[in-house]
N, C-alpha and C. Protein backbone atom coordinates (compact mmCIF):
# COMPACT_ATOMS: atom_id res chain seq x y z
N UNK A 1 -3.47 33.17 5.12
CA UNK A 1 -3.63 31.74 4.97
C UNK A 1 -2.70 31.20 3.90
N UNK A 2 -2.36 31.99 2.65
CA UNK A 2 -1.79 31.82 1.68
C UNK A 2 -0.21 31.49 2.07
N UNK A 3 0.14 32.14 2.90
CA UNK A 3 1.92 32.01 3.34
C UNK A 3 1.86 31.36 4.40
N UNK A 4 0.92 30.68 4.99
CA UNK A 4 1.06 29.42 6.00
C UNK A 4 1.08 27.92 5.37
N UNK A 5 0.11 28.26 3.95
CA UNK A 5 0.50 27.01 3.03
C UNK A 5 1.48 26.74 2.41
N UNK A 6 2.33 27.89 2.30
CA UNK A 6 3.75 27.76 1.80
C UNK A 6 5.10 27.53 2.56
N UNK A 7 4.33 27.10 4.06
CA UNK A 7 5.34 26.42 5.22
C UNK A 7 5.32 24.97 5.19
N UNK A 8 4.10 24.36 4.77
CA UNK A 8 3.78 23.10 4.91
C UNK A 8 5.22 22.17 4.40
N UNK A 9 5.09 20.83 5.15
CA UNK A 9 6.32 19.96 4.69
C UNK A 9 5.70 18.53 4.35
N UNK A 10 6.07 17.97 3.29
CA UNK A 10 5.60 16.52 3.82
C UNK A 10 5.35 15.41 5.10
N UNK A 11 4.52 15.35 5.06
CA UNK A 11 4.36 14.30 6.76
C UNK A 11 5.43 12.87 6.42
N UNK A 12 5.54 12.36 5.12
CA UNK A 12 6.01 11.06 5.01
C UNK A 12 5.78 10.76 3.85
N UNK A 13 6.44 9.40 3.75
CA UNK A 13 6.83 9.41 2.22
C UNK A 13 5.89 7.33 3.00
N UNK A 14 4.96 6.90 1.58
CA UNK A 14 4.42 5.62 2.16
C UNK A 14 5.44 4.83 1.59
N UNK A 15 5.05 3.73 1.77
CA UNK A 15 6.30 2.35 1.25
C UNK A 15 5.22 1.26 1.04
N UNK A 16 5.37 -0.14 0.53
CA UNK A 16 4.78 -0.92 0.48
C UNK A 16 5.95 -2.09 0.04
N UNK A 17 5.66 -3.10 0.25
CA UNK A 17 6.27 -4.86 -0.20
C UNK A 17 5.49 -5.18 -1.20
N UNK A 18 6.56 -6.08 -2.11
CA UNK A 18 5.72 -6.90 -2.95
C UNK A 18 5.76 -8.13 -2.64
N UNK A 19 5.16 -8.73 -3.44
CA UNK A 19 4.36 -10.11 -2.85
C UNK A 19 5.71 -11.20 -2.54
N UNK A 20 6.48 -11.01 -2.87
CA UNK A 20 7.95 -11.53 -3.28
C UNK A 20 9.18 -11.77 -2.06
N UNK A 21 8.48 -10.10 -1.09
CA UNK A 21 8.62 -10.02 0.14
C UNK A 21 7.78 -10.38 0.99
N UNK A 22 6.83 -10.85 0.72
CA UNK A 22 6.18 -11.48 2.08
C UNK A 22 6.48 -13.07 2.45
N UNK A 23 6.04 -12.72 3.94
CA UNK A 23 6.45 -14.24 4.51
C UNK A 23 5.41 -15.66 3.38
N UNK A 24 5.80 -16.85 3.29
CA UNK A 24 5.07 -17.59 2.64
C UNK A 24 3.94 -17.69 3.16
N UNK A 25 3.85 -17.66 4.65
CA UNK A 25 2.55 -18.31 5.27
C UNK A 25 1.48 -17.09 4.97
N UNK A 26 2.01 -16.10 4.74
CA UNK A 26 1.18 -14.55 4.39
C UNK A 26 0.50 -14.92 3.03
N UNK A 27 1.07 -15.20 2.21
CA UNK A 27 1.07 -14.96 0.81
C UNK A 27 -0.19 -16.06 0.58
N UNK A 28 0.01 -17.52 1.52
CA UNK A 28 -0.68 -18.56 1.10
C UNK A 28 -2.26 -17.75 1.60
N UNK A 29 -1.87 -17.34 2.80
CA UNK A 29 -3.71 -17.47 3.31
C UNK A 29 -4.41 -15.77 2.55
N UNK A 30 -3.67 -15.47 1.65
CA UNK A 30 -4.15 -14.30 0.34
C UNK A 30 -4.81 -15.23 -0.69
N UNK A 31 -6.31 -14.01 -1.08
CA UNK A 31 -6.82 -14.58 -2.13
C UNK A 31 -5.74 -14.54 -3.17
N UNK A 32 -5.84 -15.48 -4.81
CA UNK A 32 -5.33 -15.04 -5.75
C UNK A 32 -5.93 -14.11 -6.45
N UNK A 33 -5.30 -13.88 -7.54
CA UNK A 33 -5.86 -12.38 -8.35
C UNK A 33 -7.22 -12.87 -9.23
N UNK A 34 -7.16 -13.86 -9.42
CA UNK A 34 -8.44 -14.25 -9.95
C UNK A 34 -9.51 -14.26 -9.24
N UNK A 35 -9.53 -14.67 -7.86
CA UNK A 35 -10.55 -15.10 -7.19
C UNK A 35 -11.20 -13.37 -6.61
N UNK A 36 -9.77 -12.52 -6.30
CA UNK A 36 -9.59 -11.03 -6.17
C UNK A 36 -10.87 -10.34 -7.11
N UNK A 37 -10.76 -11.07 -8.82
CA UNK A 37 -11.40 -10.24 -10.23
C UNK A 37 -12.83 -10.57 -9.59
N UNK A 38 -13.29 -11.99 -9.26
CA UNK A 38 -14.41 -12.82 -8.83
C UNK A 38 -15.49 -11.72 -7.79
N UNK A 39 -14.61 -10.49 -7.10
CA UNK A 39 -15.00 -10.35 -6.29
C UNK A 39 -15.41 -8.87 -6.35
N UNK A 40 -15.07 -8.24 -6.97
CA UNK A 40 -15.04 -6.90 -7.76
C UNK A 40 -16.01 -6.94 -9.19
C-alpha cells in the first residue's frame, strides 16, 4: 500500500477570482462583508 502512495499525482491545482474580476451585475446581487459578519 505504501509504494502505491508514492505513485499518486495531483488531480489539480484550484483557482478562484477576486471580486475585482467579477461581472458588476454579480458583485451587486452579493451580500456585503458586513451584512456577511451579521450572519455568522
Amino acid at each position: 500500500m505504501i509504494a502505491e502512495l508514492k505513485d499518486c499525482k495531483p488531480m489539480g491545482v484550484a483557482t478562484y477570482k477576486t471580486i475585482a474580476e467579477m461581472p458588476e451585475e454579480l458583485r451587486k446581487a452579493l451580500p456585503d462583508i458586513e451584512e456577511l459578519k451579521k450572519l455568522l
